[in-house]
C-alpha atoms as a PDB file:
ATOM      1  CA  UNK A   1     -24.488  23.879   9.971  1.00  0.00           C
ATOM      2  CA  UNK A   2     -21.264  23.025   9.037  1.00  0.00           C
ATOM      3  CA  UNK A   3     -18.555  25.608   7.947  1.00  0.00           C
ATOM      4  CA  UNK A   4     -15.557  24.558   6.157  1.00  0.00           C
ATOM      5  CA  UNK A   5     -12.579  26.620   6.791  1.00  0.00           C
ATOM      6  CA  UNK A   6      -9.875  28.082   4.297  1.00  0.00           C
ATOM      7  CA  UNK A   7      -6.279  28.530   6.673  1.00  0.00           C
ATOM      8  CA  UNK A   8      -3.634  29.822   5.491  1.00  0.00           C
ATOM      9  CA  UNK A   9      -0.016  28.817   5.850  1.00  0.00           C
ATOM     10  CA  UNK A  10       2.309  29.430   7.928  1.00  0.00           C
ATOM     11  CA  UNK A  11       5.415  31.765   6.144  1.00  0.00           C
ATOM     12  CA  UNK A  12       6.896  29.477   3.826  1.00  0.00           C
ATOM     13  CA  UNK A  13      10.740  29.986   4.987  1.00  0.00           C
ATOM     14  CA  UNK A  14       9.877  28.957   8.636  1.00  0.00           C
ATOM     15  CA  UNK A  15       8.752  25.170   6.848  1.00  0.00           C
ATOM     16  CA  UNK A  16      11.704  24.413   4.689  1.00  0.00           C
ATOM     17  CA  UNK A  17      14.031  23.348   6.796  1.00  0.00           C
ATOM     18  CA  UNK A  18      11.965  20.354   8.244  1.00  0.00           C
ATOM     19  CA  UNK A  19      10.596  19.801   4.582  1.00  0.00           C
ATOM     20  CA  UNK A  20      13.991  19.727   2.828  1.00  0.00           C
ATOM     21  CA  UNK A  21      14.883  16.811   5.959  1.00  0.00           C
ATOM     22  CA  UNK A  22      11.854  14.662   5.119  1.00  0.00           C
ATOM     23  CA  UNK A  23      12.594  15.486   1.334  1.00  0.00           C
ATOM     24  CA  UNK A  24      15.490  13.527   1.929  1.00  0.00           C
ATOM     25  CA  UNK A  25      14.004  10.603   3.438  1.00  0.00           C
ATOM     26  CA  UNK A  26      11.152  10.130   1.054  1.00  0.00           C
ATOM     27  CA  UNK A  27      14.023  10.001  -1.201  1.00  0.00           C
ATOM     28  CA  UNK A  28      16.253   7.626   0.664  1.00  0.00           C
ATOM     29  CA  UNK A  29      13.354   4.911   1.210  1.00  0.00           C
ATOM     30  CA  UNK A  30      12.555   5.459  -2.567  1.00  0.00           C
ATOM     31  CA  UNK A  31      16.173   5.477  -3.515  1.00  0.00           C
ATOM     32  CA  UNK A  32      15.710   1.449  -2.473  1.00  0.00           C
ATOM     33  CA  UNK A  33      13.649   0.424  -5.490  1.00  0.00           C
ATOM     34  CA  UNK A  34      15.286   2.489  -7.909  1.00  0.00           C
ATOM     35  CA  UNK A  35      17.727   0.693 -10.012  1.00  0.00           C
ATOM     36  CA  UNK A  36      19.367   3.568 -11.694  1.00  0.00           C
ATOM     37  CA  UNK A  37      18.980   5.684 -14.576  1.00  0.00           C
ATOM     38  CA  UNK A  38      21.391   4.621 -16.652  1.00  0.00           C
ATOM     39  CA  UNK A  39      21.263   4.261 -20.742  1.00  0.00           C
ATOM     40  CA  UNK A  40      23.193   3.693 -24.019  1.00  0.00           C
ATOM     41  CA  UNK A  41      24.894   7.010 -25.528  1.00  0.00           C
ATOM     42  CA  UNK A  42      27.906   8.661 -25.985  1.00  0.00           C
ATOM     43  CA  UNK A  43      30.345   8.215 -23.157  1.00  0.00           C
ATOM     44  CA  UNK A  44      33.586   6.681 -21.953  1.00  0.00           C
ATOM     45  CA  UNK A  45      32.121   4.530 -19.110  1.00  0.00           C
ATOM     46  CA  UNK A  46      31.432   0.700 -19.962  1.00  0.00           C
ATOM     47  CA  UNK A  47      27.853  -0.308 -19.534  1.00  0.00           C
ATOM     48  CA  UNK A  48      27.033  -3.640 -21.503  1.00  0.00           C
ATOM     49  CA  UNK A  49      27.566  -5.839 -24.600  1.00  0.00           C
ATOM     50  CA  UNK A  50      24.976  -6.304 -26.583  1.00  0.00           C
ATOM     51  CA  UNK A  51      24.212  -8.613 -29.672  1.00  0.00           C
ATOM     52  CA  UNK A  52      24.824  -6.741 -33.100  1.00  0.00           C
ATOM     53  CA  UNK A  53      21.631  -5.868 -34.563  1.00  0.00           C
ATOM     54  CA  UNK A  54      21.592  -5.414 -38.517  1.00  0.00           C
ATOM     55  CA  UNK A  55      22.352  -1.294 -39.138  1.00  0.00           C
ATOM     56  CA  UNK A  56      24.769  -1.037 -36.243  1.00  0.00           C
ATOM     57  CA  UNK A  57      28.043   0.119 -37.717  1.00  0.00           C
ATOM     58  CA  UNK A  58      31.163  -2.304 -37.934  1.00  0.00           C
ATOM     59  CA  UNK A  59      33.222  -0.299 -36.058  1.00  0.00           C
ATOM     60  CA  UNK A  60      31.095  -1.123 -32.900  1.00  0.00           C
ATOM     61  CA  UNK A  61      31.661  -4.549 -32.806  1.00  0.00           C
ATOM     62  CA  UNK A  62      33.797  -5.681 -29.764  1.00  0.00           C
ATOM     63  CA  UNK A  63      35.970  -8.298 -31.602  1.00  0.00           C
ATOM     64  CA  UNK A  64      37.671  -9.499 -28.496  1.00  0.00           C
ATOM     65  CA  UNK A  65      33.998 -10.458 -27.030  1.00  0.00           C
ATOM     66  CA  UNK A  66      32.705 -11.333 -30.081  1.00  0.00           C
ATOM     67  CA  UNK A  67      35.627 -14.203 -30.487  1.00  0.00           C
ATOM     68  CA  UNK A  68      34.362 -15.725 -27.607  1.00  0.00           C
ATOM     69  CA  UNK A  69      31.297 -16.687 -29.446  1.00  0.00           C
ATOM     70  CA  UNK A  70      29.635 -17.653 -31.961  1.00  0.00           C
ATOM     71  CA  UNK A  71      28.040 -14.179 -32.232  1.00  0.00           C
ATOM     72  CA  UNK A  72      28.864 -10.423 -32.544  1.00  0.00           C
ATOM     73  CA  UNK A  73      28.589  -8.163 -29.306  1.00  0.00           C
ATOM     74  CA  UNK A  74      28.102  -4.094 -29.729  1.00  0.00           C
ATOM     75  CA  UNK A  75      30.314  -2.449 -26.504  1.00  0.00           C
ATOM     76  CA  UNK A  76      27.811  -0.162 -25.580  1.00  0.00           C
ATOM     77  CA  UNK A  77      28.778   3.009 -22.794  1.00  0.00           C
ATOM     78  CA  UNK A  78      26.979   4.849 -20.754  1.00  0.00           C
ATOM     79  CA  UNK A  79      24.999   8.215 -21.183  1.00  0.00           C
ATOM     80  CA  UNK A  80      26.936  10.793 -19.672  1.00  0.00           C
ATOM     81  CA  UNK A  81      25.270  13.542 -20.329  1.00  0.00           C
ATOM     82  CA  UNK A  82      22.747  14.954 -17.633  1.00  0.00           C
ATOM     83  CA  UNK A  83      19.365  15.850 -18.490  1.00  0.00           C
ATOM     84  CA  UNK A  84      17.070  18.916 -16.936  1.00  0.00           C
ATOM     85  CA  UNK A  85      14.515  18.188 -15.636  1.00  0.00           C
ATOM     86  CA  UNK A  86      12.039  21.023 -14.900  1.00  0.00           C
ATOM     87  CA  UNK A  87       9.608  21.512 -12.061  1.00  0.00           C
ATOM     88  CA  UNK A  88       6.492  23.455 -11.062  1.00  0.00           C
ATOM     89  CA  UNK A  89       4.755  23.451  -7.665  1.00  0.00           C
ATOM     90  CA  UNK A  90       1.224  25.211  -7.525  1.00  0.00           C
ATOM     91  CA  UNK A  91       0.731  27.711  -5.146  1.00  0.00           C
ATOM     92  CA  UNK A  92      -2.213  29.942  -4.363  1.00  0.00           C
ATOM     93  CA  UNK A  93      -4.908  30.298  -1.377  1.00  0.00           C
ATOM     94  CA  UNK A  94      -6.448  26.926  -2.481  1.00  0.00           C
ATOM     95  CA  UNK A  95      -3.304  24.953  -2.401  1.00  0.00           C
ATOM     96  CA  UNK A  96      -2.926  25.593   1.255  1.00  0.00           C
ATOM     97  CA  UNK A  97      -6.457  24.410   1.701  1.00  0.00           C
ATOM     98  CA  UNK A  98      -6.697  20.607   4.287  1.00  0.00           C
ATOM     99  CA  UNK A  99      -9.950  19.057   5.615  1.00  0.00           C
ATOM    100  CA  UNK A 100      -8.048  17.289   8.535  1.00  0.00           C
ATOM    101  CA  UNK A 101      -5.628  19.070  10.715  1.00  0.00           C
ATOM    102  CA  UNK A 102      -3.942  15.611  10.833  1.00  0.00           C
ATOM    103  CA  UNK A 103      -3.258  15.945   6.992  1.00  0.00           C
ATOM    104  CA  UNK A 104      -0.334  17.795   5.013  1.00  0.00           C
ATOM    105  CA  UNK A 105      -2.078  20.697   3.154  1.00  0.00           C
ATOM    106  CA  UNK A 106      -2.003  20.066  -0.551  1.00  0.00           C
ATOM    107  CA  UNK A 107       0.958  22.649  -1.064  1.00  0.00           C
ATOM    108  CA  UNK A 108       3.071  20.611   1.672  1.00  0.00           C
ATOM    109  CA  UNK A 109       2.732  17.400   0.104  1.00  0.00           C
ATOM    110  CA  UNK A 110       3.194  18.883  -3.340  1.00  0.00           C
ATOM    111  CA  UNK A 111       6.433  20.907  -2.304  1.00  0.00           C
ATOM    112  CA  UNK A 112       7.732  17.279  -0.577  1.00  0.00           C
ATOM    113  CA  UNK A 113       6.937  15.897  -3.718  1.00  0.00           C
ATOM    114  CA  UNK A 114       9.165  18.124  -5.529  1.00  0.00           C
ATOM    115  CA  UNK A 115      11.669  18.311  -3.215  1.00  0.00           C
ATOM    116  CA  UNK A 116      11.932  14.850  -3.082  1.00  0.00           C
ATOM    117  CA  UNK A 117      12.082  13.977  -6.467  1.00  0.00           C
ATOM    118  CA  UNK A 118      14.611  16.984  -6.684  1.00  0.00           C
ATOM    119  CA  UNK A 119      16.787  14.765  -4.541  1.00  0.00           C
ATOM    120  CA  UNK A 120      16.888  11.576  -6.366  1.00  0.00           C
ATOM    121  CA  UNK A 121      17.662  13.751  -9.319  1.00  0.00           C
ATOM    122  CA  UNK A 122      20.758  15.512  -8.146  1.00  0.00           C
ATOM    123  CA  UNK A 123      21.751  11.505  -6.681  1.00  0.00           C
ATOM    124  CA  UNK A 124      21.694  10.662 -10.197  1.00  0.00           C
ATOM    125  CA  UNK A 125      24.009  13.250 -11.692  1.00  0.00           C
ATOM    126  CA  UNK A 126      21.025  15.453 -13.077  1.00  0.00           C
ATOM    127  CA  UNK A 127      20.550  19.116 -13.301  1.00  0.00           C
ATOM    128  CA  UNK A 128      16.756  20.215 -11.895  1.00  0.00           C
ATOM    129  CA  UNK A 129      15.318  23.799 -12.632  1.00  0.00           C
ATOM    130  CA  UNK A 130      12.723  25.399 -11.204  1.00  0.00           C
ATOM    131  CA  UNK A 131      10.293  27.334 -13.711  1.00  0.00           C
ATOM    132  CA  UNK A 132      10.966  30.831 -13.336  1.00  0.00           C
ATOM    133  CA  UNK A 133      14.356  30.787 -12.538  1.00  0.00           C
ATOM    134  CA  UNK A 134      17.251  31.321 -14.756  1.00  0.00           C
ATOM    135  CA  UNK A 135      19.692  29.034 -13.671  1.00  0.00           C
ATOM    136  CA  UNK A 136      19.235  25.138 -12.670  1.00  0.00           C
ATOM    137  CA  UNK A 137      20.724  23.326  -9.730  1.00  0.00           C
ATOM    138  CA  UNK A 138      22.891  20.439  -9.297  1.00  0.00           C
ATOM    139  CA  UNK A 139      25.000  18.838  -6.857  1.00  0.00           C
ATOM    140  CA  UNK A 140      23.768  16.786  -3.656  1.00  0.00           C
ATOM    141  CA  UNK A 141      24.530  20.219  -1.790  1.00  0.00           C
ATOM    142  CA  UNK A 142      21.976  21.814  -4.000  1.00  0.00           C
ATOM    143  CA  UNK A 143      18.453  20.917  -2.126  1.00  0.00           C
ATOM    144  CA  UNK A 144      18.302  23.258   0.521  1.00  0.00           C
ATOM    145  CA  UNK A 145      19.095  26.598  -2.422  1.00  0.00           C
ATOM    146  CA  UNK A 146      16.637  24.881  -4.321  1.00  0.00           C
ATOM    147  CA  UNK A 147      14.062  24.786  -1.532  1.00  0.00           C
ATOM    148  CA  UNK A 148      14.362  28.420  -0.284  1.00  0.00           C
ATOM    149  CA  UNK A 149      13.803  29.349  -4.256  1.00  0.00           C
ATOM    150  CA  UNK A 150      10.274  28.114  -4.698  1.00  0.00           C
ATOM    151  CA  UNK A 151       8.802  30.703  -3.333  1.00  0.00           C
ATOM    152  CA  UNK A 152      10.241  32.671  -6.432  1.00  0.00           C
ATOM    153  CA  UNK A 153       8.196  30.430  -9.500  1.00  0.00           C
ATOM    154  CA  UNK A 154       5.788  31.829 -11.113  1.00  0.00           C
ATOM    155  CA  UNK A 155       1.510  31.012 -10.495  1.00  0.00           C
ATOM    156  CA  UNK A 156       1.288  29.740 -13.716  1.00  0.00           C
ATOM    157  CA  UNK A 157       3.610  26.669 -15.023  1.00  0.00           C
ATOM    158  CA  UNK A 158       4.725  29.305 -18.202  1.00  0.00           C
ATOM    159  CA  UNK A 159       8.762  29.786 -18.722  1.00  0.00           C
ATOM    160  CA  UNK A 160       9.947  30.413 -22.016  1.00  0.00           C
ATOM    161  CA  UNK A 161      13.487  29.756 -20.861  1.00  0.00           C
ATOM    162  CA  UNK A 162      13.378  26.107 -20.099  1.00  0.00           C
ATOM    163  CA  UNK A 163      15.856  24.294 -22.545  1.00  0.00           C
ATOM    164  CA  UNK A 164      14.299  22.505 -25.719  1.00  0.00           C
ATOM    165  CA  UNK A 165      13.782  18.546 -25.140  1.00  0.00           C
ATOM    166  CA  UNK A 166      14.102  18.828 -21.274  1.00  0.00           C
ATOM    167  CA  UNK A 167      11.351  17.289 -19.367  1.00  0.00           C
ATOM    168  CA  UNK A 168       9.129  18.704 -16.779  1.00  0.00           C
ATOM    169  CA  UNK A 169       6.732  17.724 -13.507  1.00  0.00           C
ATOM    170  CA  UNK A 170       4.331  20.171 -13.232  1.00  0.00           C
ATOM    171  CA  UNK A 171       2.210  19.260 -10.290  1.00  0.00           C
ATOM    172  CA  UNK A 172      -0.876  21.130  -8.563  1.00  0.00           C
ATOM    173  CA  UNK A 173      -4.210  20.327  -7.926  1.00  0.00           C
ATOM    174  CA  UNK A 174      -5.281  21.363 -11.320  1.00  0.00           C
ATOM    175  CA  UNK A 175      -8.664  22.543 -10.614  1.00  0.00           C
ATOM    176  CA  UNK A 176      -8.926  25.412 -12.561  1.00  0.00           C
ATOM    177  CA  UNK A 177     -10.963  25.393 -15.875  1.00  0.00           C
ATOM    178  CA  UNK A 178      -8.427  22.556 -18.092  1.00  0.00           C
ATOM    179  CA  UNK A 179      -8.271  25.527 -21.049  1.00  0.00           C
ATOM    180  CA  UNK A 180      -5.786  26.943 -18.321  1.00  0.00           C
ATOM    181  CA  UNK A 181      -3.617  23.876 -17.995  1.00  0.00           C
ATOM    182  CA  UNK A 182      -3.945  23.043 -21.738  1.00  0.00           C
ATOM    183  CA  UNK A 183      -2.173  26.274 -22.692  1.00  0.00           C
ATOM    184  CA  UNK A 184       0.634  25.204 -19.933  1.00  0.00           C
ATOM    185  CA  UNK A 185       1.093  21.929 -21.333  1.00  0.00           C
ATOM    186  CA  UNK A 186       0.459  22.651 -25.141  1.00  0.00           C
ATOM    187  CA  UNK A 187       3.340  25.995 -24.724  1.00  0.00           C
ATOM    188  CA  UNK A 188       6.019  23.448 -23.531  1.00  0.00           C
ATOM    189  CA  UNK A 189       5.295  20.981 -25.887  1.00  0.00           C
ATOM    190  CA  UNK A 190       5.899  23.115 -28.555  1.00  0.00           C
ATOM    191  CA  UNK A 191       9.066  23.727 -27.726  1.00  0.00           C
ATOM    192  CA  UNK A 192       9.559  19.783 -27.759  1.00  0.00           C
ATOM    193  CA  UNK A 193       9.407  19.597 -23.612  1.00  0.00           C
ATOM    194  CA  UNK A 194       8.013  16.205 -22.792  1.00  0.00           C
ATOM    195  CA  UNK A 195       6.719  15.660 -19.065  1.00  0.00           C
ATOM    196  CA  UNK A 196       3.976  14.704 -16.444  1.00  0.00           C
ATOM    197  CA  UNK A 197       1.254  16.313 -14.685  1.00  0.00           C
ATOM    198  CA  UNK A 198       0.748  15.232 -11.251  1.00  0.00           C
ATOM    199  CA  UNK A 199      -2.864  16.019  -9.662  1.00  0.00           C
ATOM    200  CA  UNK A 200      -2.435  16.185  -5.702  1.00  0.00           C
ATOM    201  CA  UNK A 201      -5.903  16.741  -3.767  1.00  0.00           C
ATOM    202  CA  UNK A 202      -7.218  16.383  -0.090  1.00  0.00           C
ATOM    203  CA  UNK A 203      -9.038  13.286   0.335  1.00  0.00           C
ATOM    204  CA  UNK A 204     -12.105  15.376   0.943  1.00  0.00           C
ATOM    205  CA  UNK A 205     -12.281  16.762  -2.254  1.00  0.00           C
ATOM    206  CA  UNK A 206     -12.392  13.068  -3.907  1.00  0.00           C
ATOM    207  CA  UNK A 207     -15.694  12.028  -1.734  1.00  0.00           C
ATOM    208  CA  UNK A 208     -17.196  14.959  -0.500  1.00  0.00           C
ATOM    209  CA  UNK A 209     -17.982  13.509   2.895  1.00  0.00           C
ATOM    210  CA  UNK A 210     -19.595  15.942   4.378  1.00  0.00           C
ATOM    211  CA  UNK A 211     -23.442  16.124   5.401  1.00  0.00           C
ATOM    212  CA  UNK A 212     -25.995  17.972   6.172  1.00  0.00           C
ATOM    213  CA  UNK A 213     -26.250  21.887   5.673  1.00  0.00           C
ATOM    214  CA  UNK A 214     -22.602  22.938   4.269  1.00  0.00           C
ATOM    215  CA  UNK A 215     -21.333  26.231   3.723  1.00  0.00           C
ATOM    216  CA  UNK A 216     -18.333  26.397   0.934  1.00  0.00           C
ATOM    217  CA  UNK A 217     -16.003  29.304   1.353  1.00  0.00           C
ATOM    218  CA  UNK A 218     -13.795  29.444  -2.137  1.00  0.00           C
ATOM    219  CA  UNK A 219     -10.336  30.160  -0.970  1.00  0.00           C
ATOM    220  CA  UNK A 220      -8.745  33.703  -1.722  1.00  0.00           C
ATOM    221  CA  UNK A 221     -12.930  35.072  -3.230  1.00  0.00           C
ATOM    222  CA  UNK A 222     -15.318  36.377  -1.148  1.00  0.00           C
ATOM    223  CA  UNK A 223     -17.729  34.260  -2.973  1.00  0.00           C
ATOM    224  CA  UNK A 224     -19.631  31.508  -0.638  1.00  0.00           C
ATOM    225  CA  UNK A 225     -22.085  28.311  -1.743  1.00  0.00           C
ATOM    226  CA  UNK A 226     -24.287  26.948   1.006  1.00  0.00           C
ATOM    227  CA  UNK A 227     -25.347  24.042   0.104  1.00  0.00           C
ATOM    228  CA  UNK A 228     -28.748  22.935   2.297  1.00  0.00           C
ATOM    229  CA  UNK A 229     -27.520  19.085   1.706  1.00  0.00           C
ATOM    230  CA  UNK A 230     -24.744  17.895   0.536  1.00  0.00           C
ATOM    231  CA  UNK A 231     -25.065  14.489   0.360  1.00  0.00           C
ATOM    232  CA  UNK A 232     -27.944  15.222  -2.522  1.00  0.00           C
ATOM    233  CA  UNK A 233     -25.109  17.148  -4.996  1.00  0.00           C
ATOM    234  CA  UNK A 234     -22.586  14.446  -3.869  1.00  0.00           C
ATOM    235  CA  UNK A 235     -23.108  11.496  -6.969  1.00  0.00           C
ATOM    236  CA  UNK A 236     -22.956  15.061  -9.176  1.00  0.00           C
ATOM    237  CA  UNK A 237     -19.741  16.384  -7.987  1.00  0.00           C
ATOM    238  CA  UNK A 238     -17.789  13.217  -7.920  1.00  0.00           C
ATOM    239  CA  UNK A 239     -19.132  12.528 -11.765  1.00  0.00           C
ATOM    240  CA  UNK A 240     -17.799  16.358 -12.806  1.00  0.00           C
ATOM    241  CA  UNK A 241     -14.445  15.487 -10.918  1.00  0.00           C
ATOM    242  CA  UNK A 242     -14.251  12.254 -12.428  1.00  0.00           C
ATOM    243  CA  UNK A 243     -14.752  14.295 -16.190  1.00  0.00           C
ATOM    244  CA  UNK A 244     -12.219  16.788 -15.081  1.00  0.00           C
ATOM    245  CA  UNK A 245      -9.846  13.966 -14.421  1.00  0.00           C
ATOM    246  CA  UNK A 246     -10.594  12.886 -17.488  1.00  0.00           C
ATOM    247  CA  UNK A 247     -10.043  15.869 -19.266  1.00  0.00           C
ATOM    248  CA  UNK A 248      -6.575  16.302 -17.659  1.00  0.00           C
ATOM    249  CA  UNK A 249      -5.676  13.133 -18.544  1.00  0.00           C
ATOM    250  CA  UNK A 250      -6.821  13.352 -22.502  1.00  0.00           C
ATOM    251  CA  UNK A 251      -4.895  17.022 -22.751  1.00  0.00           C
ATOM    252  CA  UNK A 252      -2.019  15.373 -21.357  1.00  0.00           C
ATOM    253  CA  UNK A 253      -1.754  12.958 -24.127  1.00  0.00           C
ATOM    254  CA  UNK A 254      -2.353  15.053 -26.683  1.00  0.00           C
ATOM    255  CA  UNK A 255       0.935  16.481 -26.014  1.00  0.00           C
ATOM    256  CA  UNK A 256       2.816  13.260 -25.211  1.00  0.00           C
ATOM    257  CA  UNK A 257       3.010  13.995 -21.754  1.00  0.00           C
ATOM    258  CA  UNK A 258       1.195  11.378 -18.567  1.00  0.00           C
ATOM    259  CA  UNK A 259      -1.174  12.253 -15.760  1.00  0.00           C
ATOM    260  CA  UNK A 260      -1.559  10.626 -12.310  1.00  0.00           C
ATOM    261  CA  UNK A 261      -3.088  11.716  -9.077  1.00  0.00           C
ATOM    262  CA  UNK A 262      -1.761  11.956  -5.832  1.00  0.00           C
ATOM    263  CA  UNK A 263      -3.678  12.087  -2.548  1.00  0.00           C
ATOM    264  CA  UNK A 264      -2.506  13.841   1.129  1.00  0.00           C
ATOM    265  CA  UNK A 265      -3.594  10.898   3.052  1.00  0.00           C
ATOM    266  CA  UNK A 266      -1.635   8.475   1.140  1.00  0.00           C
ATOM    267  CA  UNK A 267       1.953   8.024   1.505  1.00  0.00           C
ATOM    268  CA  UNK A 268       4.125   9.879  -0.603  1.00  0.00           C
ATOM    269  CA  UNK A 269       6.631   7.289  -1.439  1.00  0.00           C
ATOM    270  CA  UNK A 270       4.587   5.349  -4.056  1.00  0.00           C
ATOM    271  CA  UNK A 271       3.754   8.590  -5.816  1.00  0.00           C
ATOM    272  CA  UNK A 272       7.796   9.900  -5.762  1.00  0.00           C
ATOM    273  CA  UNK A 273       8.824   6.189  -7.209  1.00  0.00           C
ATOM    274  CA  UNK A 274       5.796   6.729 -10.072  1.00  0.00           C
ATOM    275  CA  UNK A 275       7.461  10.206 -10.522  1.00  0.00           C
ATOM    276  CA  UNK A 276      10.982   9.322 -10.450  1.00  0.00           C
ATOM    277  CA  UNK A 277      10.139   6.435 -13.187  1.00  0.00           C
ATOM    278  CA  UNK A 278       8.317   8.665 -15.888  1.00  0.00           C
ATOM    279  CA  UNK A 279      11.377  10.303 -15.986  1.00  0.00           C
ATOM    280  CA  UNK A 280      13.684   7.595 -16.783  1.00  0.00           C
ATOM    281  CA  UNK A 281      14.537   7.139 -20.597  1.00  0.00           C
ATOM    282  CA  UNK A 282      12.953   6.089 -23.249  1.00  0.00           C
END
């Protein structure tokens, strides 16, 4: 018989410091494809000319460009304004759960996530708040505060003080009942918060690849399912997950926000870049 073990991790503050350093890799390998964040607003910085589109107002045609053609040109500046974004890590027994000691546990990758995408952010000018704190950070000298904060948010991804029309990452593994995420998702969007949901799960829990006799220890419960063979309940669980995805991903939309999924034994870069580019404007 096979027993599947729970661990626990390690205190949280002994991690960060190696975390917050690979953080900022992730972020400098990703920082590679990115090709800014920059858009049209209100601003004194020069960005592009543009051809003058019927209902753009006469006084932002660039005559001096313009003469040069046949043609009108808009001036068009740069955004200057930064945006918040707003994140949410999961935490909880089951987020510390890995099949392979070779593997990050979900909460590591999902904190390097984060912290990651943090960085990028505060690169870019942008202010990043954590949920359940009451003040967001900025500055390049602002990822290793923001790090030893997280162990401050709150279980659920609920925070009535994030700013109206800021965007937020929540991710997790998401495996609790959806009606518990809806009410996450469906509380920010009402207060016009647009944002993504990023699903992050051991590779284990995608293909159940265990066999034989299996005994299932929930994480944090007393509670225990011994299963005499998995491989007959394995078709079964990977249609439920596959419906759960689903459901995730329909709730999502409902409330203009994306879904993805993320898994420990893939690299993290592709998953940041994804991240990093729901965010950009428009």
């Amino acid at each position: 018989m096979t027993t599947i073990p729970i661990p626990w991790a390690e205190a949280l503050g002994a991690s960060l410091p190696p975390l917050v350093v690979q953080a900022e890799r992730v972020a400098t390998t990703v920082m590679q494809g990115v090709h800014g964040r920059r858009r049209p607003g209100q601003g004194d910085a020069f960005w592009q000319f543009r051809p003058y589109l019927p209902g753009d107002a006469a006084s932002r045609v660039d005559w001096r460009q313009s003469a040069r053609s046949d043609r009108l040109f808009v001036r068009e500046t740069e955004w200057e304004a930064a945006q918040t974004v707003a994140l949410w890590c999961q935490s909880g027994p089951g987020m510390d759960w890995g099949s392979d000691p070779m593997l990050p546990s979900k909460r590591t990758r999902a904190e390097l996530l984060l912290l990651a995408l943090s960085a990028l952010l505060f690169r870019g000018g942008e202010r990043v708040r954590l949920f359940g704190l009451p003040r967001a950070f900025s500055g390049r000298g602002a990822l290793s505060s923001l790090a030893q904060s997280l162990p401050r948010q709150p279980e659920q991804a609920e925070d009535a003080r994030i700013p109206r029309h800021a965007r937020a990452v929540l991710i997790g593994d998401f495996l609790a009942p959806l009606e518990e995420t809806r009410r996450a998702v469906a509380q920010l969007a009402a207060g016009a918060v647009r944002g993504h949901l990023l699903q992050v799960l051991d590779p284990a829990e995608e293909t159940l690849p265990f066999t034989g006799r299996v005994r299932f220890e929930a994480p944090g419960w007393a509670e225990q399912a011994l299963v005499p063979r998995v491989e007959g309940v394995r078709a079964l669980y990977e249609e439920r997950l596959t419906r759960h995805r689903e459901g995730l991903a329909a709730l999502a939309a409902a409330s203009g926000w994306s879904f993805a999924t993320h898994r420990t034994d893939h690299p993290p870069e592709a998953a940041l870049l994804a991240l990093h580019r729901r965010l950009a404007p428009g």
